[in-house]
Protein backbone atom coordinates (compact mmCIF):
# COMPACT_ATOMS: atom_id res chain seq x y z
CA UNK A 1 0.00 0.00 0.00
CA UNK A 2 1.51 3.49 -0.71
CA UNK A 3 1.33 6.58 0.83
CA UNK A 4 0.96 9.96 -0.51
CA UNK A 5 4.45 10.57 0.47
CA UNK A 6 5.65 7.26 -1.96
CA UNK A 7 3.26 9.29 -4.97
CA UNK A 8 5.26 11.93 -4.33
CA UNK A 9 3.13 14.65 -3.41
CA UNK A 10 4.62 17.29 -1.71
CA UNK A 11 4.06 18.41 2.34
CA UNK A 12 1.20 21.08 1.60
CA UNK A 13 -0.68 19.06 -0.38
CA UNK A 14 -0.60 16.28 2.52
CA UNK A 15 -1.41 18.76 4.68
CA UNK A 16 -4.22 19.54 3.14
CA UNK A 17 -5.01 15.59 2.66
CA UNK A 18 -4.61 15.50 6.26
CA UNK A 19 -7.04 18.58 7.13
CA UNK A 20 -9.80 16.39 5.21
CA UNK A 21 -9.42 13.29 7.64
CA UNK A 22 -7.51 11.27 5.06
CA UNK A 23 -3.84 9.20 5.14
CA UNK A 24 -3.91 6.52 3.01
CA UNK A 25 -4.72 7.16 -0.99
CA UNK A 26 -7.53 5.11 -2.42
CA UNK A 27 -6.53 2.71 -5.54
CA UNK A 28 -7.93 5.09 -8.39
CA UNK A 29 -5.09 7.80 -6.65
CA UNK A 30 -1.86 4.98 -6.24
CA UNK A 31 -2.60 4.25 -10.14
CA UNK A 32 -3.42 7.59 -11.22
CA UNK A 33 -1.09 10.18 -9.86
CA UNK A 34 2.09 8.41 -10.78
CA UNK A 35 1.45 8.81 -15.17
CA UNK A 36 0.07 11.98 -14.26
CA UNK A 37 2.62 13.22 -13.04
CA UNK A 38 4.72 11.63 -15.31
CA UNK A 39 3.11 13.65 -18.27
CA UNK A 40 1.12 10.81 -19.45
CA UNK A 41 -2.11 10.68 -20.97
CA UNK A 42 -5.06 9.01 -18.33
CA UNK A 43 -8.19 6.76 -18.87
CA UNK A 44 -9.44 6.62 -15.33
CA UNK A 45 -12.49 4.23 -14.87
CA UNK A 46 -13.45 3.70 -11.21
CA UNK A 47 -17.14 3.55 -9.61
CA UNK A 48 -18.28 6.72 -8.01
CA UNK A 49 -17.34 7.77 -4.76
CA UNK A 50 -13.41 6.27 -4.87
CA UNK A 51 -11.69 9.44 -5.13
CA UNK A 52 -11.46 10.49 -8.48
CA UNK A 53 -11.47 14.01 -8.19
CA UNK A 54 -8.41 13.80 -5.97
CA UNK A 55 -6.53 11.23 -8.53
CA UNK A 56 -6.22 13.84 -11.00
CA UNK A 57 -6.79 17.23 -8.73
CA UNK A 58 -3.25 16.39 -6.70
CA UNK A 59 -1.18 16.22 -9.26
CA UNK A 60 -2.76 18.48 -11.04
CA UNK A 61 -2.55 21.54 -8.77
CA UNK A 62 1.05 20.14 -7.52
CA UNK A 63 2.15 20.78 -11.53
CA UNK A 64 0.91 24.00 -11.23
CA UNK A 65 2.81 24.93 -8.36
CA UNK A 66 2.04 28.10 -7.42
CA UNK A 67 -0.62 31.47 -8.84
CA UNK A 68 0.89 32.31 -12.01
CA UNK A 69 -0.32 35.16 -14.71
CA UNK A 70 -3.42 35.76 -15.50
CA UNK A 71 -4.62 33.51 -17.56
CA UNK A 72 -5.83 29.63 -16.76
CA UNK A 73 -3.19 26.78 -17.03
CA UNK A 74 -5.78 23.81 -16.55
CA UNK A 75 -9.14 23.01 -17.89
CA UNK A 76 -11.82 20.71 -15.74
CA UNK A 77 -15.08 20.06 -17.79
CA UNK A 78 -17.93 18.41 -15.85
CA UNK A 79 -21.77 17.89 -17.12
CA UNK A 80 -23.59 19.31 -14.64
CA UNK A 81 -23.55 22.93 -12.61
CA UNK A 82 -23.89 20.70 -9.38
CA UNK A 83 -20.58 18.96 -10.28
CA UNK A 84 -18.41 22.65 -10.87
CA UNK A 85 -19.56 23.81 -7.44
CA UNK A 86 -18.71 20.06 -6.06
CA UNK A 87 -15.33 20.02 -8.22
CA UNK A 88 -14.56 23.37 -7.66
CA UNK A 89 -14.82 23.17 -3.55
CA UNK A 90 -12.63 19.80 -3.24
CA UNK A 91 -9.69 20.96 -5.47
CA UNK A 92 -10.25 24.21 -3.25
CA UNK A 93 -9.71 22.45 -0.11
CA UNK A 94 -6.54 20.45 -1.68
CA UNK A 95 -5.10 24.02 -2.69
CA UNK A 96 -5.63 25.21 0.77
CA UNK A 97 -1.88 25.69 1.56
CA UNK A 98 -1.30 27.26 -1.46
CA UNK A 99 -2.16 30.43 -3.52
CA UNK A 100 -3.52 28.61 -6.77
CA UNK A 101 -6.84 30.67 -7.88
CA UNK A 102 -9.36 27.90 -8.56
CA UNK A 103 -12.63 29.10 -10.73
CA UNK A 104 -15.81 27.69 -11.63
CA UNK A 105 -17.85 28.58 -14.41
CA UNK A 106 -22.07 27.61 -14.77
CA UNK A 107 -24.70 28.42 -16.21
CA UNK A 108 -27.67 29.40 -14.90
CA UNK A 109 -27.10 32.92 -13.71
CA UNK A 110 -25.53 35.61 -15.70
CA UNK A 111 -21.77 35.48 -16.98
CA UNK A 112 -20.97 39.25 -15.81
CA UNK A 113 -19.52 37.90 -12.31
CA UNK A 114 -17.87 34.60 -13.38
CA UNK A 115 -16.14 36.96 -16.38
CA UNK A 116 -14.94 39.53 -13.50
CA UNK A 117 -13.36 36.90 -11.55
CA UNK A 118 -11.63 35.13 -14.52
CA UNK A 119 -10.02 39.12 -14.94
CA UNK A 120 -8.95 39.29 -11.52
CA UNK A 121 -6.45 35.95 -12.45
CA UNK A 122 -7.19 32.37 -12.94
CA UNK A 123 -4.97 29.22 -12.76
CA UNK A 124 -7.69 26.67 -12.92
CA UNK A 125 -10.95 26.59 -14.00
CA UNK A 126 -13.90 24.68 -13.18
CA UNK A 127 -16.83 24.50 -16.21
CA UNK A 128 -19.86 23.05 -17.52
CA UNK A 129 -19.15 22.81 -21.21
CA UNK A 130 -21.74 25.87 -22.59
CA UNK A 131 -21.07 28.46 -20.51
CA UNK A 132 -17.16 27.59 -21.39
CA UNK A 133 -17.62 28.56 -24.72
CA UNK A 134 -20.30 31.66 -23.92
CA UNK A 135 -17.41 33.01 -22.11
CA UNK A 136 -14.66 32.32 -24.32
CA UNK A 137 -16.52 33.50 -27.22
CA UNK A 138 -17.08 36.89 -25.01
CA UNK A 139 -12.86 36.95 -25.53
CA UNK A 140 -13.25 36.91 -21.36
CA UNK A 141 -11.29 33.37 -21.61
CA UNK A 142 -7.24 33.40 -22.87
CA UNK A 143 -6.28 29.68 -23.48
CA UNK A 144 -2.64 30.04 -25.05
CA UNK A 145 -1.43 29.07 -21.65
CA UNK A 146 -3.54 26.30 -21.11
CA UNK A 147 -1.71 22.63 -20.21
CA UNK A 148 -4.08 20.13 -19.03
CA UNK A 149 -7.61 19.70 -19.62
CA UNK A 150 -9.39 17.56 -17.72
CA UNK A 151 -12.90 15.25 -19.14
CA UNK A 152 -14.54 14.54 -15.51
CA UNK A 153 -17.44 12.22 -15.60
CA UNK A 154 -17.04 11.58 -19.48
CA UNK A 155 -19.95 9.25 -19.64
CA UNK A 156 -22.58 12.04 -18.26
CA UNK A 157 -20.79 14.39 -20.59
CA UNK A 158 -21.95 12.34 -23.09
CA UNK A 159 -24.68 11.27 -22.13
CA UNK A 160 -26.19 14.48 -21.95
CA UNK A 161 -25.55 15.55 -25.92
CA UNK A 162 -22.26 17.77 -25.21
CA UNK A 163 -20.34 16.50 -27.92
CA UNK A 164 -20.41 19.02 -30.03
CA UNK A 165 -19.82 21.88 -27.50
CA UNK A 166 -16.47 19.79 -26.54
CA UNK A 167 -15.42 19.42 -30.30
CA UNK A 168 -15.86 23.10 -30.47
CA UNK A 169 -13.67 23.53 -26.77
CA UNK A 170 -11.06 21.18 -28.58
CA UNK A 171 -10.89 23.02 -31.34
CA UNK A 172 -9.83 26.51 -29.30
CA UNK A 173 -7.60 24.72 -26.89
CA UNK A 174 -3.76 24.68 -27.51
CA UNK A 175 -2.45 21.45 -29.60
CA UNK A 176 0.49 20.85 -26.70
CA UNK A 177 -1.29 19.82 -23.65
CA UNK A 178 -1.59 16.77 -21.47
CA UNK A 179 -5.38 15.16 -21.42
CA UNK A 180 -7.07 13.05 -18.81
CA UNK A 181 -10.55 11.39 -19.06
CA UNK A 182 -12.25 9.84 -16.23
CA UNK A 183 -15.58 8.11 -15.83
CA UNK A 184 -17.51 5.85 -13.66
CA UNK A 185 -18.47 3.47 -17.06
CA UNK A 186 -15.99 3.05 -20.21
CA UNK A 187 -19.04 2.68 -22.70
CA UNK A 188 -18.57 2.68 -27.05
CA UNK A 189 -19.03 6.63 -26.78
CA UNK A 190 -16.72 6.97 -24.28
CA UNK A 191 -14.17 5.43 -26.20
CA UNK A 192 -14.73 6.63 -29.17
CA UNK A 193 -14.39 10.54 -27.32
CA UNK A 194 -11.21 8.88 -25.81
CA UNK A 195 -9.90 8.44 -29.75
CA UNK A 196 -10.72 11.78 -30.84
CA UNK A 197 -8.60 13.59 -28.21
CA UNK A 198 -6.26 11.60 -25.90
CA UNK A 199 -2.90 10.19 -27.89
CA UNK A 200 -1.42 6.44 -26.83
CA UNK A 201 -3.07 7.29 -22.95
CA UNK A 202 -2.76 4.36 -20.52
CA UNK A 203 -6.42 3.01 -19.56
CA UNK A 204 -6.79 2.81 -15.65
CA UNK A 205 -9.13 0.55 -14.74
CA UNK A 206 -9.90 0.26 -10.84
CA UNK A 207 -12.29 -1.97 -11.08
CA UNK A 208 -15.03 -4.17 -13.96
CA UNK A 209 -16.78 -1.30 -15.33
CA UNK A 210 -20.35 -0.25 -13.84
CA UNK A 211 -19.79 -2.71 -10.83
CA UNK A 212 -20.73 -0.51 -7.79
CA UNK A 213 -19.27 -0.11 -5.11
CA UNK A 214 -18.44 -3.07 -2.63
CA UNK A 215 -19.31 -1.38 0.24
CA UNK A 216 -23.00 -0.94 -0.88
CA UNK A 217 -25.50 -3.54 0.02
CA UNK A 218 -28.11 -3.71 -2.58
CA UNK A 219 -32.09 -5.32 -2.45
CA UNK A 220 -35.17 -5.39 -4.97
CA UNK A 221 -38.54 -5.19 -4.21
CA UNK A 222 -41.55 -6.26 -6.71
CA UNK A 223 -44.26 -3.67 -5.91
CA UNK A 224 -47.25 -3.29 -8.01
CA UNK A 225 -48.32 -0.11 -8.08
CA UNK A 226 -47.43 4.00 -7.45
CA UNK A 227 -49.41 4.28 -4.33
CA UNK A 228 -48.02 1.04 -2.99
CA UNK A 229 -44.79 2.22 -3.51
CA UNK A 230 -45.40 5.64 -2.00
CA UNK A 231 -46.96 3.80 1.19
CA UNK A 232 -44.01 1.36 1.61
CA UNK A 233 -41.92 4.80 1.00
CA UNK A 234 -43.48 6.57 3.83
CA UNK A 235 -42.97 2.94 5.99
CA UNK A 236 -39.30 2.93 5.50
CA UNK A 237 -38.65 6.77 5.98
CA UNK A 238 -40.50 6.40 9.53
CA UNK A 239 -37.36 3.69 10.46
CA UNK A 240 -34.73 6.42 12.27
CA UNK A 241 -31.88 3.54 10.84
CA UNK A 242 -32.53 5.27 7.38
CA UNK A 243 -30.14 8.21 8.28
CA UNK A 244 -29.42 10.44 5.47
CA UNK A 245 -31.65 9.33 2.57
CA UNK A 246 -31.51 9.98 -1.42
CA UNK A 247 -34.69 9.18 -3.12
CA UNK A 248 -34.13 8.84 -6.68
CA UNK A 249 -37.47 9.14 -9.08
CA UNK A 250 -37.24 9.24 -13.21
CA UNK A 251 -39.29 12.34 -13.82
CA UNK A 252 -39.81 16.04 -11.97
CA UNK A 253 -43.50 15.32 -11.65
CA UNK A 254 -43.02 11.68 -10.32
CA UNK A 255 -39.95 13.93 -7.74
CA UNK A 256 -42.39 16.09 -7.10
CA UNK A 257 -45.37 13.93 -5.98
CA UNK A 258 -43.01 12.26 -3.67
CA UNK A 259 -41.86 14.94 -2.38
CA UNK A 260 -45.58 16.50 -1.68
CA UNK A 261 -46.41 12.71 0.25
CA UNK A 262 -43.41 13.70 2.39
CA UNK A 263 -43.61 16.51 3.91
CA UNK A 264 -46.17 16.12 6.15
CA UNK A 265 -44.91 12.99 7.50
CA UNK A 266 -42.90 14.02 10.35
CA UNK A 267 -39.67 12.46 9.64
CA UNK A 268 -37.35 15.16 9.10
CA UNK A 269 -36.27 17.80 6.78
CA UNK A 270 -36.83 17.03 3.23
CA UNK A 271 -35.57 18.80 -0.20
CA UNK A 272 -36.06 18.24 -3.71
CA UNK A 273 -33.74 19.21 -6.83
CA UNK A 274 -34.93 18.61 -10.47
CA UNK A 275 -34.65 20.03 -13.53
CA UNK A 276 -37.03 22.95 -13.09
CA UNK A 277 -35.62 24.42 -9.44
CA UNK A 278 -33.54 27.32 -9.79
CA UNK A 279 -30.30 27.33 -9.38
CA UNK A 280 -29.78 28.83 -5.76
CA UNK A 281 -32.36 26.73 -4.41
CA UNK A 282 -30.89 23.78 -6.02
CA UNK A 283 -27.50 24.66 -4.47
CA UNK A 284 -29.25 25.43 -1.55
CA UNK A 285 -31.29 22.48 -0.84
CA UNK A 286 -27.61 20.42 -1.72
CA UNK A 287 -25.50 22.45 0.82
CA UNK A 288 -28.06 22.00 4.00
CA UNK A 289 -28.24 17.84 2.97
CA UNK A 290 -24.72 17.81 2.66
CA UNK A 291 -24.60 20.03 5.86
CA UNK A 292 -26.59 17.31 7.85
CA UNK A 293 -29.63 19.96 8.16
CA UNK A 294 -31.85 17.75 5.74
CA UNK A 295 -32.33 14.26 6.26
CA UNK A 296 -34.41 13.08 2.83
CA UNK A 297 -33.57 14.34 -0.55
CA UNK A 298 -36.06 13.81 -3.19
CA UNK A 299 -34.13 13.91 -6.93
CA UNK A 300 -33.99 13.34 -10.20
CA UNK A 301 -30.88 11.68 -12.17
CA UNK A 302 -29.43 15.32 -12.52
CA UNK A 303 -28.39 14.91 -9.35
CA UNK A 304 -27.36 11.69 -9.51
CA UNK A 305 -23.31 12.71 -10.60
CA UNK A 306 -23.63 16.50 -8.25
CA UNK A 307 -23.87 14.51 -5.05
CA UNK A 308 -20.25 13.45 -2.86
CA UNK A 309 -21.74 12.87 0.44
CA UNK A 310 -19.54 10.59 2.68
CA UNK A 311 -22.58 10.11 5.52
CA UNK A 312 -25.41 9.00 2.97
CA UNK A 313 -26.66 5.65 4.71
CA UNK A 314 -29.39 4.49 2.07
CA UNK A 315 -30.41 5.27 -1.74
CA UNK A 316 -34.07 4.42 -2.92
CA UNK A 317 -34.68 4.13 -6.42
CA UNK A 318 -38.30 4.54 -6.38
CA UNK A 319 -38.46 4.57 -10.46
CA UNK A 320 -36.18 1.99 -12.27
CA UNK A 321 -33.54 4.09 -14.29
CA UNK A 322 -34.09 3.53 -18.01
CA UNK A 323 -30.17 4.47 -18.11
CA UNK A 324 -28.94 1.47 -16.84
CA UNK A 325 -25.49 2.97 -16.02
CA UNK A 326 -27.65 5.53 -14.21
CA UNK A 327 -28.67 2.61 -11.48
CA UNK A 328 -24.65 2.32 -10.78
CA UNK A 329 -24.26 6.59 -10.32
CA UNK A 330 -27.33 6.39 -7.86
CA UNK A 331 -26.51 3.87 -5.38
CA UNK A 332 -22.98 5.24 -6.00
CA UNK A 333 -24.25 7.84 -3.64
CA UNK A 334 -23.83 6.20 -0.59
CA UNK A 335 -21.22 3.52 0.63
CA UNK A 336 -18.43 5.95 0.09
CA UNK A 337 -15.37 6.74 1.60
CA UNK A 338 -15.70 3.18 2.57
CA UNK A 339 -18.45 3.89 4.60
CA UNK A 340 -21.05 1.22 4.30
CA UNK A 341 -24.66 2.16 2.65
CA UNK A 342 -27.61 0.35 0.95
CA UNK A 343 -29.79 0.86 -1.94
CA UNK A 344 -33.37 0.04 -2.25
CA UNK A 345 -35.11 -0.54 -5.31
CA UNK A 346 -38.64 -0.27 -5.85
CA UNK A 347 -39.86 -1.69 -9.53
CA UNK A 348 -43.16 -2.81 -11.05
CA UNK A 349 -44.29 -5.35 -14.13
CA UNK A 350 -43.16 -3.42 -16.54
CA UNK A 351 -39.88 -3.13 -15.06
CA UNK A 352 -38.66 -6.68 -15.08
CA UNK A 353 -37.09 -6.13 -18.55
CA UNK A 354 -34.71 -2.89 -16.88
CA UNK A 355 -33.71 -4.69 -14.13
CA UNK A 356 -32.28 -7.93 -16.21
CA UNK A 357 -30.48 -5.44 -18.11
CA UNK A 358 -29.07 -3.52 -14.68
CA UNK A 359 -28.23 -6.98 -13.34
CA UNK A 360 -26.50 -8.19 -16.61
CA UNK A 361 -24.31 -4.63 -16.72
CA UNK A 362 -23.70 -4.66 -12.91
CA UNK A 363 -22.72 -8.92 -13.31
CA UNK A 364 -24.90 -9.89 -9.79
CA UNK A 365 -28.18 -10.38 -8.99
CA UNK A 366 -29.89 -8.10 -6.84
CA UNK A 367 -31.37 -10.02 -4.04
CA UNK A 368 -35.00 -9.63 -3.63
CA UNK A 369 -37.62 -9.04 -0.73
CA UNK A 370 -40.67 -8.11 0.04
CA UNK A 371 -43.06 -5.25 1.20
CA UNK A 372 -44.07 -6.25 5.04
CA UNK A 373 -47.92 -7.18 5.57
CA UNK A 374 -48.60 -4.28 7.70
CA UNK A 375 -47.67 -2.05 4.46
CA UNK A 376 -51.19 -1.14 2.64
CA UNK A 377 -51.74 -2.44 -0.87
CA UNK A 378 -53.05 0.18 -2.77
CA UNK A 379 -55.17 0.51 -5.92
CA UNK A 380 -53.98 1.59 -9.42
CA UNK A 381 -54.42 4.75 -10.36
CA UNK A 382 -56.85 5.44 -13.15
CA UNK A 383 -55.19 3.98 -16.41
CA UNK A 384 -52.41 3.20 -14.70
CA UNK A 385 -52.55 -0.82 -14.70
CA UNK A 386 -53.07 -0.33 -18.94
CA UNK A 387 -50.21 1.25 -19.17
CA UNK A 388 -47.87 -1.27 -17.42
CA UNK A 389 -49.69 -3.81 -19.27
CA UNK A 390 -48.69 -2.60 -22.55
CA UNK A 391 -45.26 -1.85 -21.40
CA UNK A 392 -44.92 -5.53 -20.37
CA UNK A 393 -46.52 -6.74 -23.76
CA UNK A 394 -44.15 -4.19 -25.68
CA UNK A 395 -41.09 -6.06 -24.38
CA UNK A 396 -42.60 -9.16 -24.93
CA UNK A 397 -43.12 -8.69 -28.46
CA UNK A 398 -39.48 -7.29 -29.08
CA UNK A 399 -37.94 -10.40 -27.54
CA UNK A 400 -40.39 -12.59 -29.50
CA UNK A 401 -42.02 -11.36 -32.87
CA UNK A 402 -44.65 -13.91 -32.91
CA UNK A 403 -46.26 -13.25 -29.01
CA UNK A 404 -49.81 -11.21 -29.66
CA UNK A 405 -50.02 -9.86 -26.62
CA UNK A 406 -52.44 -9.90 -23.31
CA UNK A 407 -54.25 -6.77 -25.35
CA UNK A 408 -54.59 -8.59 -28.07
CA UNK A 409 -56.04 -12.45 -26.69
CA UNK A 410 -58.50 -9.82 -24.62
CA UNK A 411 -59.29 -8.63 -27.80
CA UNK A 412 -60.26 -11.58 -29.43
CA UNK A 413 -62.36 -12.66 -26.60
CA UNK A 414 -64.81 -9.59 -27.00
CA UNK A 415 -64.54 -10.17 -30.78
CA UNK A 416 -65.96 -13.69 -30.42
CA UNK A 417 -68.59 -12.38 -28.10
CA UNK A 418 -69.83 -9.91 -30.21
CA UNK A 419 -70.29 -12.04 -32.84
CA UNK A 420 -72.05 -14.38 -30.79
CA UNK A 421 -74.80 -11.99 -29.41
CA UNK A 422 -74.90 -10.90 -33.01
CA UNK A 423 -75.52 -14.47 -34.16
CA UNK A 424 -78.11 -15.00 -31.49
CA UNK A 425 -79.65 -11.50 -32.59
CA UNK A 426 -80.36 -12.42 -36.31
CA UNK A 427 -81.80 -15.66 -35.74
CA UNK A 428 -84.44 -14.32 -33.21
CA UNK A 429 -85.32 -12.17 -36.39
């Protein structure tokens, strides 16, 4: 096992290690920081929550010594405006001994601020990949001095369309610099992006890709309906064992009923971030649950990569993620640090299909249990049973061509019926 004294990094930076409770690297920082520092090019794959940011962020700001200019020297992109303020605060505290001037750039609000502080000197910056190029293209951004660029959670980069707004950063960027890509999941796209800008890097594998973490004890549970699973939700939130609680849902409106079943519960502070909060209150609602001031969060997957929480005890997918690598980011959530945690998934008929897919990328099988007795069964809503129905069927038919369907035998049923009573009909006549 080596220490961050055998990788080399120097006594401010341990300091700083030291400051954030930590002496021993993880594996993703013995294998990382060595090429790195070495000038060589870095695939890092390695499940959320095993110290990434810190594999590249040490040597990174140990290369860059010291505030220099004006201009940046190093380039972090990241998908999501959760992630720069995340990024941007953990390379802060490894800087913390030293005068490096570490920036992050968002969207969101207006540029006028960000583009004051990049004037004031910048050695790193932090950025989403739009508002990048808004403030380059504003001529607020110099990049002749630029050295490293950084692709930080690759897979959600691409994931979310940003292709071309990185082509267009690539094409900007100096032709001399050292590149690094990491990502939880090494999928096609990801290598392809890995072709189009990294040159003979060595691939860094911590562990199979999308296998969560070890430290995370996962379950299933077959539940039929929406208001089942909201009932058993409310059930498990009233156990005080359930800590510090992410509740993952697939859509804003699905977050928001949740959210709306919760509050008047009485078990604790809850939040919710999707798509449509504003910004400060999404940054908000993430600072007091990381604080400890909020017990439950409520989210979609766009906060599924913006959340580094060491104390998160349990994840509960209450929607299946139609992303299957989005199932490994979520319960990534917890059981980090190696901290233990659990995830609990909730998933319905229609579902089955999803979760042999999750199971086949993630190479286990997640055990399975059951709803306790005491837990009311609940009635579809209207239309609701259809619509799982012909979700169920839908699969069906793509695995086999030649099955008709439950819709369809049901069909033919009142068919023959019909024609029956119409039979009877004419011969009265």
């Amino acid at each position: 096992m080596k220490s961050f004294e055998d990788l080399k990094i120097t006594r401010q930076f341990i300091n700083a290690i030291e400051d954030l409770g930590f002496s021993v690297p993880t594996e993703v920082q013995q294998k990382c920081i060595g090429p790195i520092f070495g000038g060589q090019e870095v695939i890092g794959i390695a499940p959320t929550g095993t110290g990434k940011t810190a594999a590249y962020g040490l040597p990174l700001l140990q290369l860059l010594k010291y505030a220099q200019g004006e201009n940046p020297r190093a380039l972090v992109i990241v998908p999501t405006k959760e992630l720069v303020l995340q990024v941007t605060e953990k390379l802060g505290e490894l800087a913390k001994y030293t005068d490096l001037r570490i920036v992050g750039i968002y969207g969101g609000i207006g540029p006028k601020t960000q583009m004051e502080t990049i004037k004031n000197g910048v050695d790193l910056v932090v950025a989403t990949p739009g508002r990048f190029m808004e403030i380059y293209l504003k001529k607020s951004l110099v990049l002749k001095q630029l050295k490293f660029l950084v692709l930080d959670e690759a897979d959600k980069i691409m994931d979310m369309g940003f292709m071309p707004q990185l082509r267009n950063i690539l094409e900007v960027l100096p032709r001399k610099r050292q590149n690094l890509l990491f990502s939880a999941t090494f999928s096609e796209r990801v290598e392809q992006l890995s072709f189009e800008f990294l040159e003979f890097p060595v691939k860094i594998e911590v562990s199979p890709q999308a296998t969560p973490v070890k430290t995370v004890s996962q379950v299933k549970l077959a539940i039929a309906n929406r208001l089942t699973k909201l009932n058993y939700l409310k059930f498990l939130l009233h156990n005080p064992e359930l800590e510090r609680v992410i509740v993952f849902a697939k859509t804003r409106d699905t977050a928001t009923a949740i959210y709306n079943t919760l509050v008047n519960q009485k078990i604790g502070e809850i939040r919710i971030i999707h798509a449509n909060k504003g910004q400060n209150f999404r940054i908000n609602s993430f600072r007091e649950f990381q604080d400890g001031n909020v017990r439950i969060l409520v989210a979609t997957d766009v906060a599924a990569r913006g959340i580094d929480i060491e104390d998160v005890s349990h994840v509960i997918n209450f929607d299946v993620p139609m992303r299957y690598e989005d199932y490994v980011h979520r319960i990534g959530r917890t059981g980090r640090a190696g901290k233990s945690g659990q995830s609990i998934t909730f998933y319905q008929a229609d579902d089955v299909w999803h979760i042999k897919k999750i199971e086949k990328l993630i190479g286990m099988t997640i055990p399975e249990d059951e709803i306790p007795a005491s837990v009311e069964r609940a009635d579809y809503l209207p239309g609701e049973q259809k619509q799982i129905l012909r979700e169920v069927d839908r699969r069906k038919k793509i695995e086999d061509p030649t099955f008709k369907g439950a819709f369809h035998e049901k069909k033919s049923v009142l068919v023959k019926k019909g024609l029956a009573s119409y039979s009877k009909k004419k011969k009265k006549r």
